[in-house]
Protein backbone atom coordinates (compact mmCIF):
# COMPACT_ATOMS: atom_id res chain seq x y z
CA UNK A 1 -4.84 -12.51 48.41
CA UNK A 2 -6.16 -9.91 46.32
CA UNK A 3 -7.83 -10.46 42.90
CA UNK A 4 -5.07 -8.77 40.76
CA UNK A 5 -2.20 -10.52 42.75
CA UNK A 6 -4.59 -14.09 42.11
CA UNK A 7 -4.79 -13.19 38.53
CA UNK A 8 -1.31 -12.88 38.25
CA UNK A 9 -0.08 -15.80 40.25
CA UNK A 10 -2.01 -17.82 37.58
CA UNK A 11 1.00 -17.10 34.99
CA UNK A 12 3.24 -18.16 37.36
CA UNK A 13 1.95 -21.96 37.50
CA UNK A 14 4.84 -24.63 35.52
CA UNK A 15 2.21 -24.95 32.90
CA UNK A 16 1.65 -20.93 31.76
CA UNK A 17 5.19 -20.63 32.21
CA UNK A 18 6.46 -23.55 29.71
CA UNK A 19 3.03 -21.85 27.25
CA UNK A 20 5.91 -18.53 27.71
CA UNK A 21 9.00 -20.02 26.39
CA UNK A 22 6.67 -21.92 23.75
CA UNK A 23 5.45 -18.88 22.57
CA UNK A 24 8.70 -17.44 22.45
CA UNK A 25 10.38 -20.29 20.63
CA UNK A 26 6.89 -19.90 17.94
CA UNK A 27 7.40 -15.98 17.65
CA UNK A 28 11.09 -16.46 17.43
CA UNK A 29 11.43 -17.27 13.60
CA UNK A 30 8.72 -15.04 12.14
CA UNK A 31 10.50 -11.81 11.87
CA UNK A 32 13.89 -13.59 10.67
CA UNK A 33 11.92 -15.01 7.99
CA UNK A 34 10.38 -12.04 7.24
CA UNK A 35 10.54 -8.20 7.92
CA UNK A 36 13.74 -8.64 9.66
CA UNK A 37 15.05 -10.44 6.84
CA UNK A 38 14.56 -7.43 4.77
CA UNK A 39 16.60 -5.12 7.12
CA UNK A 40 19.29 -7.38 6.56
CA UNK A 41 18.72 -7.70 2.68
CA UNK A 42 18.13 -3.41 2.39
CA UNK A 43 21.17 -2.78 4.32
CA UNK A 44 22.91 -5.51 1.61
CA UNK A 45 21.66 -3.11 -1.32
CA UNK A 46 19.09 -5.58 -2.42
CA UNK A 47 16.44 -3.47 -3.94
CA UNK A 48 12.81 -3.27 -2.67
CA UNK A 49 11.76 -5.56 -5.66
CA UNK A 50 13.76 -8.15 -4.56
CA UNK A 51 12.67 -7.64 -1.06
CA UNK A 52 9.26 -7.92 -1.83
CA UNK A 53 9.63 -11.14 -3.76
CA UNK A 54 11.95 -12.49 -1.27
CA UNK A 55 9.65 -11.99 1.76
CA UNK A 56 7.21 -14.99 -0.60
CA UNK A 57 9.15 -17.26 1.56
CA UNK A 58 6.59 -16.84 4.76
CA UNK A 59 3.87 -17.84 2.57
CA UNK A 60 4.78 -21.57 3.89
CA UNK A 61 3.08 -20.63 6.71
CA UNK A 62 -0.05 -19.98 4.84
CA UNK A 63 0.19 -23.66 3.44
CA UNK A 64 0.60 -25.53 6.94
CA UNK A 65 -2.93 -26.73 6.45
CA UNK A 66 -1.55 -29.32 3.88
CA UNK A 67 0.82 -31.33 6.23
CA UNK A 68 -1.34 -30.49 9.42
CA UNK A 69 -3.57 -34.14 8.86
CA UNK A 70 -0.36 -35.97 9.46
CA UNK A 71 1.08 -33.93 12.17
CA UNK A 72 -2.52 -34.60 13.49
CA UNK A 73 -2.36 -38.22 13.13
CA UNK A 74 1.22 -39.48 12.74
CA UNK A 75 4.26 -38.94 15.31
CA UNK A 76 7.62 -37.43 14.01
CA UNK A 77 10.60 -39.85 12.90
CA UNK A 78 13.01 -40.41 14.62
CA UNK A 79 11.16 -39.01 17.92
CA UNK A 80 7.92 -40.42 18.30
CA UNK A 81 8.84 -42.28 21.56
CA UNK A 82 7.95 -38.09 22.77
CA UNK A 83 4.44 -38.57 21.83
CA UNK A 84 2.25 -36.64 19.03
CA UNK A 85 2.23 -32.94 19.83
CA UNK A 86 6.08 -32.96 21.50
CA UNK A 87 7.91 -35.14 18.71
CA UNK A 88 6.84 -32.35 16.08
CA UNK A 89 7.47 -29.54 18.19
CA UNK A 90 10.53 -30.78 18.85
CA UNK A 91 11.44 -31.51 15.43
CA UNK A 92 10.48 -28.01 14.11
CA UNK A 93 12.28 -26.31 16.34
CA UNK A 94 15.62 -28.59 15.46
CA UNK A 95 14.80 -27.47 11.72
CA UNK A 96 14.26 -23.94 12.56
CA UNK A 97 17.57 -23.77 14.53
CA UNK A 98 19.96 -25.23 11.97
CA UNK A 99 17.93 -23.20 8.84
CA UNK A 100 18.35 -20.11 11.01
CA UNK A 101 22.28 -20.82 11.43
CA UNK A 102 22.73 -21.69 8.04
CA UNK A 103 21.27 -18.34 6.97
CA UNK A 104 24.00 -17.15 8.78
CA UNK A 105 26.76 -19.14 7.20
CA UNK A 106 25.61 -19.03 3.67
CA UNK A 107 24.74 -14.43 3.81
CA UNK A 108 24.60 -12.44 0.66
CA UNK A 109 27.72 -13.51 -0.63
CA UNK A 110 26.65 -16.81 -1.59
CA UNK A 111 23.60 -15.49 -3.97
CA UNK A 112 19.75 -14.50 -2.79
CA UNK A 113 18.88 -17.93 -4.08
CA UNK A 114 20.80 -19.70 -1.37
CA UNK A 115 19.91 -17.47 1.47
CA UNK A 116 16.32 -17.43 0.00
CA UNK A 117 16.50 -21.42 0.17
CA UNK A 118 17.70 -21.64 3.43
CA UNK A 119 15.18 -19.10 4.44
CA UNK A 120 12.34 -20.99 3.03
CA UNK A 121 13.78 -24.24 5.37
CA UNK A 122 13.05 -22.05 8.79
CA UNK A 123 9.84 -21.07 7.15
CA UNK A 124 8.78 -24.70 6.47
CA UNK A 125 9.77 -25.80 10.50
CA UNK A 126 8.39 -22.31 11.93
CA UNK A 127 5.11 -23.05 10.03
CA UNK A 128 5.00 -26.51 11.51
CA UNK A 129 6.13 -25.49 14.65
CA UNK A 130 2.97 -22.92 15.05
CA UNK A 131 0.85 -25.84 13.94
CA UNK A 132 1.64 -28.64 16.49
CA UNK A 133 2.24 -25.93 19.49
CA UNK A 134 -1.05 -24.12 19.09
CA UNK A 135 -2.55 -27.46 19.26
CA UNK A 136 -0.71 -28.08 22.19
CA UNK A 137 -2.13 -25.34 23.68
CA UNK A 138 -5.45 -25.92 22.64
CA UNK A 139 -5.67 -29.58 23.70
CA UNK A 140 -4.55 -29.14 26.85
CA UNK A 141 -6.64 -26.31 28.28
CA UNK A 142 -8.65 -27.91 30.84
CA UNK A 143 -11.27 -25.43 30.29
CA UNK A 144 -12.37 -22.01 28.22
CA UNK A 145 -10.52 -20.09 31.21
CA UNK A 146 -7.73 -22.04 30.80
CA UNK A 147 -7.49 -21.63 27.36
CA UNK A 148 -7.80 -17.62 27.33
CA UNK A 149 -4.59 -17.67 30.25
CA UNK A 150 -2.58 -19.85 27.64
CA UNK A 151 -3.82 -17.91 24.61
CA UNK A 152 -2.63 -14.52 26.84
CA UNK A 153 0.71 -16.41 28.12
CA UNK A 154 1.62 -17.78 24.66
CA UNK A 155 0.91 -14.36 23.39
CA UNK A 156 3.28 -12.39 25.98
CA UNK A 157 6.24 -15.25 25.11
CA UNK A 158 5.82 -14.82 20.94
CA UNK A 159 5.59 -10.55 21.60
CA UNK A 160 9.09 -11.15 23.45
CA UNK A 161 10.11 -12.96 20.09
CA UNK A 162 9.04 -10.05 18.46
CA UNK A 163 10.92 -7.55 20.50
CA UNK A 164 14.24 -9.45 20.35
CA UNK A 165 13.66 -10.43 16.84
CA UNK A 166 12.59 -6.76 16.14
CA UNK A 167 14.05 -4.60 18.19
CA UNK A 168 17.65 -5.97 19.81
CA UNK A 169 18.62 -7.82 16.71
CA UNK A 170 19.60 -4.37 15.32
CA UNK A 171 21.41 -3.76 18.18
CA UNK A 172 23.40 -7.45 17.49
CA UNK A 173 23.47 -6.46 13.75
CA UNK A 174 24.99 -2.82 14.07
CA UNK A 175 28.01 -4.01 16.36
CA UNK A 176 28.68 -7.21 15.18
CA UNK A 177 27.08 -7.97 12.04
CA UNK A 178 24.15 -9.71 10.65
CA UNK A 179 25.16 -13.37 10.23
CA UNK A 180 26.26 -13.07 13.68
CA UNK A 181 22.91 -12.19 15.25
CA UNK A 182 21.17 -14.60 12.64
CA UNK A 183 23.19 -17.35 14.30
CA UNK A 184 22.86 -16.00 17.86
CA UNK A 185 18.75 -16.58 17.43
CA UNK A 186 19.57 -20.17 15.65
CA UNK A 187 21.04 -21.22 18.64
CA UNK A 188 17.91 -19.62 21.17
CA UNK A 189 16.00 -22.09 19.33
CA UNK A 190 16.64 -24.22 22.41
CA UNK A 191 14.73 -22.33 24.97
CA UNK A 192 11.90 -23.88 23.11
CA UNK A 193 13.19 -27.38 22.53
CA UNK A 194 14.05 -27.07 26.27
CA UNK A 195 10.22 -26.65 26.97
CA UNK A 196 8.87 -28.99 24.60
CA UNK A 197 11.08 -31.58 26.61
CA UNK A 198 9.52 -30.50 29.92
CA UNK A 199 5.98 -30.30 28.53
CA UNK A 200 3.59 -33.61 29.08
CA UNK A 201 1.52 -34.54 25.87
CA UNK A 202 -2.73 -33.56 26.18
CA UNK A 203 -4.37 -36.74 27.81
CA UNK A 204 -7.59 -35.77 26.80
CA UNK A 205 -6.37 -35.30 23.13
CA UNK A 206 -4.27 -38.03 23.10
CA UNK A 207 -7.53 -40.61 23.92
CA UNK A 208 -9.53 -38.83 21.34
CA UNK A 209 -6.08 -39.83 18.71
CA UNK A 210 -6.01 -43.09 20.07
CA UNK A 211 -9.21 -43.75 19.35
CA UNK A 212 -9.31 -42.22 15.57
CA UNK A 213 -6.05 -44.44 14.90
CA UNK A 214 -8.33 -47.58 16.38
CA UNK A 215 -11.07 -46.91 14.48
CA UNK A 216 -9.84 -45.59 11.14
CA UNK A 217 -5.86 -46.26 10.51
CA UNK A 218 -4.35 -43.71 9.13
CA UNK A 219 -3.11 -46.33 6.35
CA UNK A 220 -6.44 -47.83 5.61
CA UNK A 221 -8.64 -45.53 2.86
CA UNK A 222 -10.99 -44.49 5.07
CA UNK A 223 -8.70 -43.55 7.84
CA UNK A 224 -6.61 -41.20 5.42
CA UNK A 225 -10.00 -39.52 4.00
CA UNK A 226 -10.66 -39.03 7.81
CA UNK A 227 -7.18 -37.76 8.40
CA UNK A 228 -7.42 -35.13 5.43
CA UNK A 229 -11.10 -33.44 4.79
CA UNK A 230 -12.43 -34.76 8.63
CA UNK A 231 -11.66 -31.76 10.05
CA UNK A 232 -12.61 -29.14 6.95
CA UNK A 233 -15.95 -31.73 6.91
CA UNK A 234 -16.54 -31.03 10.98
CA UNK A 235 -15.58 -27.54 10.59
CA UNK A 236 -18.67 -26.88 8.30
CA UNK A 237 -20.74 -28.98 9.93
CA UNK A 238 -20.76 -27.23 12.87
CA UNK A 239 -21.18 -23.59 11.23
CA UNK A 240 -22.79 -24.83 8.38
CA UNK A 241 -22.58 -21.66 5.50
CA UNK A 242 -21.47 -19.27 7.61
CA UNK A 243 -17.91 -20.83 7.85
CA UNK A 244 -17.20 -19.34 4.25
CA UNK A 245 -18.28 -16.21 5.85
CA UNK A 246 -15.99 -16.53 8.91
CA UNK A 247 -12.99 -18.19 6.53
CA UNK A 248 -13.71 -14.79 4.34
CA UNK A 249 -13.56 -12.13 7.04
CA UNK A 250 -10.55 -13.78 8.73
CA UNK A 251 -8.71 -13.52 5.42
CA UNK A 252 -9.06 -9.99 4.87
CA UNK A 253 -8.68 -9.06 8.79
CA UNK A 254 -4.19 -8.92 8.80
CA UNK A 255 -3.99 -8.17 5.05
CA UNK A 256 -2.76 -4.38 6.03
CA UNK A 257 -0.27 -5.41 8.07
CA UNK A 258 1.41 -8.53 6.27
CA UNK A 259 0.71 -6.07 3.03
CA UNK A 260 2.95 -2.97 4.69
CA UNK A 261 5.29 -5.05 6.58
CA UNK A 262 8.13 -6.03 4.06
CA UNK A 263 8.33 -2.44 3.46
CA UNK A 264 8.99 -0.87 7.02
CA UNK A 265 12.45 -1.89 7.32
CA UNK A 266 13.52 -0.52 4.40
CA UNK A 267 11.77 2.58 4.94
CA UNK A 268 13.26 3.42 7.80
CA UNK A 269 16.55 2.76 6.23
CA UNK A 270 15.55 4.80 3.21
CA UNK A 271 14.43 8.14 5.68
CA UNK A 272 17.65 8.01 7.79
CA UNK A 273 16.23 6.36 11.01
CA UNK A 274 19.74 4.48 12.24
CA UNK A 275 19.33 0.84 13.54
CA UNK A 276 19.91 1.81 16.87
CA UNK A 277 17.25 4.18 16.92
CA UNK A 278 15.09 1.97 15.87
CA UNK A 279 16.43 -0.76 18.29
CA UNK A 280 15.82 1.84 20.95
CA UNK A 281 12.07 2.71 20.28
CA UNK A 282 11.13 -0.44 19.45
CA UNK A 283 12.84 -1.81 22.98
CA UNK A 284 10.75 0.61 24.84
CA UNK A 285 7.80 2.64 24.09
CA UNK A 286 6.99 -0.28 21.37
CA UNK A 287 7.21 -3.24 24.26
CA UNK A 288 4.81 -1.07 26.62
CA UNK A 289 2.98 -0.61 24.34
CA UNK A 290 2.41 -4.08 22.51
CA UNK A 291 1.71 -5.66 26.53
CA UNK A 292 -0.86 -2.76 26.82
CA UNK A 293 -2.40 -3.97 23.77
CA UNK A 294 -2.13 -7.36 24.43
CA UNK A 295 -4.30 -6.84 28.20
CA UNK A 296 -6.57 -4.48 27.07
CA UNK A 297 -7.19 -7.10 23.66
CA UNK A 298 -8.15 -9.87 26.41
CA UNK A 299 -10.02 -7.60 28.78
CA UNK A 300 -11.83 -6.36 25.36
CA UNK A 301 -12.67 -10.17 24.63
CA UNK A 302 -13.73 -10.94 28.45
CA UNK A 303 -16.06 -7.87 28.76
CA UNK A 304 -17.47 -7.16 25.41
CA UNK A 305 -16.98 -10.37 23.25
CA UNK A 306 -14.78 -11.49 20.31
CA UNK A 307 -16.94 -9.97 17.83
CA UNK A 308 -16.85 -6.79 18.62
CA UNK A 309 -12.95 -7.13 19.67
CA UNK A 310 -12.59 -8.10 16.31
CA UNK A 311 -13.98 -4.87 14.63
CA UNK A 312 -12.47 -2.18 16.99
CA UNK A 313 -9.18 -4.13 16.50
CA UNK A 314 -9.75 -4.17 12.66
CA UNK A 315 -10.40 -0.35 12.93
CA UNK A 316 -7.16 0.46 15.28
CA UNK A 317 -5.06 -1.17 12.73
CA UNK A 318 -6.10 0.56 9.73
CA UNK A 319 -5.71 3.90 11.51
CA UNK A 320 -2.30 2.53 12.89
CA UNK A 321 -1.19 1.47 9.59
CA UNK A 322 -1.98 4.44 7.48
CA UNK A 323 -0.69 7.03 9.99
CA UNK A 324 3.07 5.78 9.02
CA UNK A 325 2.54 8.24 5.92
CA UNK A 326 2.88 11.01 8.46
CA UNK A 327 6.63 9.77 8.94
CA UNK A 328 7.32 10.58 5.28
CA UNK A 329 6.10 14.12 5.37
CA UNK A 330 7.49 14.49 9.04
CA UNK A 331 10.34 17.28 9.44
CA UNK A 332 11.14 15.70 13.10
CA UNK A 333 11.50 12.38 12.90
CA UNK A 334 11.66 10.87 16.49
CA UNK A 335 9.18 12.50 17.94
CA UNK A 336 6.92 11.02 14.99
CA UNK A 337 8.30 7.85 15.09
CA UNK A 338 7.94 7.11 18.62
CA UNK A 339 3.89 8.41 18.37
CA UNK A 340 3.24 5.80 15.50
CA UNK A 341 5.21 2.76 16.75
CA UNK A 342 3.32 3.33 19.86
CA UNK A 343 0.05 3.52 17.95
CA UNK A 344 1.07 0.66 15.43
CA UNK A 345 2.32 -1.56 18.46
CA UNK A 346 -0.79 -1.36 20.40
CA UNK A 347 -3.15 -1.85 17.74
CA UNK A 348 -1.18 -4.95 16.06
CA UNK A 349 -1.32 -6.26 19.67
CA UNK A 350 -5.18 -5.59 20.20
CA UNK A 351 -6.09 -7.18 17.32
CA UNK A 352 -3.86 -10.35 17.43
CA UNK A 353 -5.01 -11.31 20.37
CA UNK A 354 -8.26 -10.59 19.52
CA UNK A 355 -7.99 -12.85 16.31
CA UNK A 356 -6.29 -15.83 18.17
CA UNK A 357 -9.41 -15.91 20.41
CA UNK A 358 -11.69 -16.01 18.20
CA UNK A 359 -9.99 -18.61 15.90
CA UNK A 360 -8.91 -21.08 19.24
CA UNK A 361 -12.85 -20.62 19.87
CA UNK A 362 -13.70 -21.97 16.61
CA UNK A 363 -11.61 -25.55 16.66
CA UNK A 364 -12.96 -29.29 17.39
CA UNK A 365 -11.18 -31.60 19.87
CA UNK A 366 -9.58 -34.51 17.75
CA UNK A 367 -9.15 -32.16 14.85
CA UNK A 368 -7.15 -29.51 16.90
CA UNK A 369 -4.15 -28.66 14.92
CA UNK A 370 -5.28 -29.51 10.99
CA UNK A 371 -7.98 -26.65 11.66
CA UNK A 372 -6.43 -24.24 13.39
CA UNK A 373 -4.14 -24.50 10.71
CA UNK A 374 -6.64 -23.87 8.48
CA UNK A 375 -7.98 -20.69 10.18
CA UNK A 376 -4.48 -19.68 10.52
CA UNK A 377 -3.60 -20.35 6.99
CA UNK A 378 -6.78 -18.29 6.00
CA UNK A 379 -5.72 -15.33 8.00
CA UNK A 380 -2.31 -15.22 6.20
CA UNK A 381 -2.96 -16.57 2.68
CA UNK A 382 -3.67 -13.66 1.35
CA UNK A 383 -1.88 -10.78 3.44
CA UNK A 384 1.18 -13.01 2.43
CA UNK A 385 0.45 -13.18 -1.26
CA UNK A 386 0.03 -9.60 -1.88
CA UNK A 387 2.88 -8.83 0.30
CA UNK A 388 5.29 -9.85 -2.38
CA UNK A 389 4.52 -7.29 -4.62
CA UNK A 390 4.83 -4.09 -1.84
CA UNK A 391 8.43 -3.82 -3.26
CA UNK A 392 7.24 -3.45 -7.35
CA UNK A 393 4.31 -1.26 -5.62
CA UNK A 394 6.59 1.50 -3.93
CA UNK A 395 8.53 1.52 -6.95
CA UNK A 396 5.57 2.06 -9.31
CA UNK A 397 4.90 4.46 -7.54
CA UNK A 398 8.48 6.36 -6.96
CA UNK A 399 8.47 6.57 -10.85
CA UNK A 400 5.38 9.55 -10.28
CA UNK A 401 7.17 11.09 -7.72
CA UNK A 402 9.82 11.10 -4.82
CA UNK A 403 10.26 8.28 -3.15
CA UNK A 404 9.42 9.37 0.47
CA UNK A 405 6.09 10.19 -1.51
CA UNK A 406 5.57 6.81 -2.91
CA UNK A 407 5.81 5.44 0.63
CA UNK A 408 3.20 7.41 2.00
CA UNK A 409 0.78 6.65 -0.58
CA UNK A 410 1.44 2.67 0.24
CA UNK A 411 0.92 2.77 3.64
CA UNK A 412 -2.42 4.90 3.18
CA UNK A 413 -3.32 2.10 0.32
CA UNK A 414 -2.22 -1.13 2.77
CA UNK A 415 -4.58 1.36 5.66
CA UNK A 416 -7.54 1.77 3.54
CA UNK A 417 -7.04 -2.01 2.87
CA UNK A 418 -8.62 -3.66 6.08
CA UNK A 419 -11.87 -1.44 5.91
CA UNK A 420 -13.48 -5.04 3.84
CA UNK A 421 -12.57 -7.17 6.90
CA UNK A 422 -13.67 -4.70 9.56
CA UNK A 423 -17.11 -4.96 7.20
CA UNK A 424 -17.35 -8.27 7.10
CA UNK A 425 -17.24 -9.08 10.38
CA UNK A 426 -19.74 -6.56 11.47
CA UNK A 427 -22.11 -8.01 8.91
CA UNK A 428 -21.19 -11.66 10.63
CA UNK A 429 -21.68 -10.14 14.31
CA UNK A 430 -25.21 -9.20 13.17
CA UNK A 431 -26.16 -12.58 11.41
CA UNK A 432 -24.94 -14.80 14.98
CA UNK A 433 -26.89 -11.89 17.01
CA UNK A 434 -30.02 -13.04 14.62
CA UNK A 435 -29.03 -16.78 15.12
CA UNK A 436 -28.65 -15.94 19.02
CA UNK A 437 -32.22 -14.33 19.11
CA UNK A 438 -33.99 -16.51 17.33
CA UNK A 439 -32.44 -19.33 19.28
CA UNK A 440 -33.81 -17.60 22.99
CA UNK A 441 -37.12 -16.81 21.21
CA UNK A 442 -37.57 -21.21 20.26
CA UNK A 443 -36.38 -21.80 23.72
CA UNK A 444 -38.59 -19.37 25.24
CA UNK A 445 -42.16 -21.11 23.81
């Protein structure tokens, strides 16, 4: 057997396959939550304010870190007989599933509140959802090797998410409607409870539990100071001050794209691109092009390291990013389109992958899913924050000139806005190359 047909048979073992439909069932929600959800809302007549505002709801996802202890420590009701990581991924995904459907019953007709409430619901079980499965997939890698095949599988299954959630929904949308295809993706929801039932619980992780819960109960003082700033504690302890520098350049790393993203929807909208169009490119040239990013992000990682993964990711996604304010100024605008969703697509794909790496790299067994969390609520926090004004932004700036105008000059803004991560992680690459060096040269007398 050849190496490439090897490689590939490895994603066809019950294990990588089950990490596929979990990372579908974890991409699933995102979109519907968030830029998707302002399709829906622009094609309503909501304005971009409101859209802006509205998209606050994914911020949940930046807070995960404050249930994560007790999803660390304490089974799910009602379904704790499943064990710790598949009671709360099953649970999630039930809440996601009947949020998503009621988003579907309740529409714009009801009020923004209401659909913003029920909204904020899948946001809440998504969030969670991400939490306990990237723990899963974490805890039960039986080694680094393993862990980079889940990390790639898991990736593959969420970018289908993001196709269907991206791409076909518009198709769903334009010929039926868009409670319809909300309630269509409400019910997929099950491909994932489906695997979380077919999944077995991490042994290894689940002795390290056992033996926390022995030796500090969860309901004794010590055991609940344990449960809630152990793993922040451990996570500093083992980088000591650097971890504020890591925690700082992971922050800034996704701002452009959580920053741009409420705002592409409705842009397309506002320029004329039809939701089939859209559907079309995104269906195609976008897929190829986000599993192109997606290998060549891992092979990038393999070969030359996270680090500096990281900062020609960074640097892709600026570039990618800014380049949509050639679509406003465009007189053709296919051919345009298809060149920068193929650009955007790759580099959003490079660098995610490149980012989950790095942060699976930087967790402690028995603290798995509270710091992950963390890392992952670091990484979002403030993309998601500033996100929610993009809407007043655009229309700031539409009040100096024409709108088409006032787009371009926000996507150059979110663009120019990842430059500080790309910098700070160069300047961390060069402090652990110092650390590295200075460790051989102790070693070496």
């Amino acid at each position: 057997m050849t190496a490439g047909r090897r490689s590939f048979s490895l994603y066809l073992k019950p294990k990588n396959l089950l990490m596929l439909a979990l990372g579908f069932s974890s991409g699933l929600p995102f979109l519907l939550v968030g830029n998707t959800f302002g399709y829906w809302l622009r094609d309503e007549g909501t304005t971009l304010s409101a859209i802006g505002f509205l998209s606050w709801v994914s911020v949940t996802y930046s807070m995960k870190f404050l249930w994560a202890p007790f999803v660390d420590r304490l089974r799910a009701p009602l379904l704790g007989w499943l064990g710790l990581r598949r009671s709360w991924m099953a649970l999630s995904q039930v809440v996601v599933g009947v949020a998503l459907c009621a988003m579907a019953i309740a529409g714009t007709h009801h009020g923004l509140a209401t659909l913003g409430a029920c909204a904020l619901l899948a946001a809440f079980g998504a969030a969670t959802q991400d939490t306990v499965i990237d723990a899963w997939r974490i805890e039960s890698a039986a080694d680094n090797e393993e862990l980079r095949l889940l990390t790639s599988t898991y990736q593959f299954g969420y970018r289908i998410a993001i196709v269907a959630t991206d791409a076909l929904i518009l198709v769903i949308a334009e010929y039926t409607s868009w409670p319809i295809s909300y309630a269509i993706y409400g019910v997929a929801m099950g491909i994932g409870l489906a695997a979380t039932l077919a999944v077995t619980e991490p042994a290894r992780a689940d002795a390290v539990m056992q033996e926390k819960l022995s030796e500090l109960p969860l309901w004794s003082p010590r055991g609940i100071f344990d449960a809630i700033a152990g793993p922040f504690i451990a996570f500093f302890k083992t980088h000591g001050w650097i971890a504020l520098l890591m925690l700082l350049a992971i922050s800034f790393y996704r701002v452009p794209d959580f920053m741009m993203g409420p705002m592409v929807n409705p842009f397309y909208h506002d320029i004329g691109l039809t939701k089939d169009v859209v559907a079309g490119v995104r269906g195609t040239v976008s897929v190829l092009a986000s599993l192109a990013g997606i290998f060549i992000g891992g092979l990038c990682a393999l070969r030359f390291g996270n680090m500096r993964t990281l900062i020609a990711g960074g640097v892709l996604q600026a570039i990618a990013i800014a380049a949509f304010a050639i679509l406003s100024y465009s007189q053709s605008h296919l051919p345009t389109f298809v060149a920068i969703m193929t650009l955007d697509s790759f580099a959003t794909s490079f660098a995610g992958v490149a980012l989950v790496s790095y942060m699976s790299s930087l967790t402690s067994l028995g603290y798995t899913a509270t710091q992950y969390a963390l890392l992952a609520s670091t990484y979002a926090l403030l993309g998601k924050l500033l996100k929610g004004f993009s809407g007043v932004i655009v229309e700031y700036l539409n009040t100096q000139t024409t709108l088409l105008h006032a787009y371009a000059e926000f996507f150059i803004t979110c663009g120019a806005i990842g430059l500080p991560g790309v910098l700070l992680f160069i300047i961390l690459a060069q402090i652990l190359a110092k650390r590295v060096e200075a460790s051989n040269r102790l070693h070496a007398l």
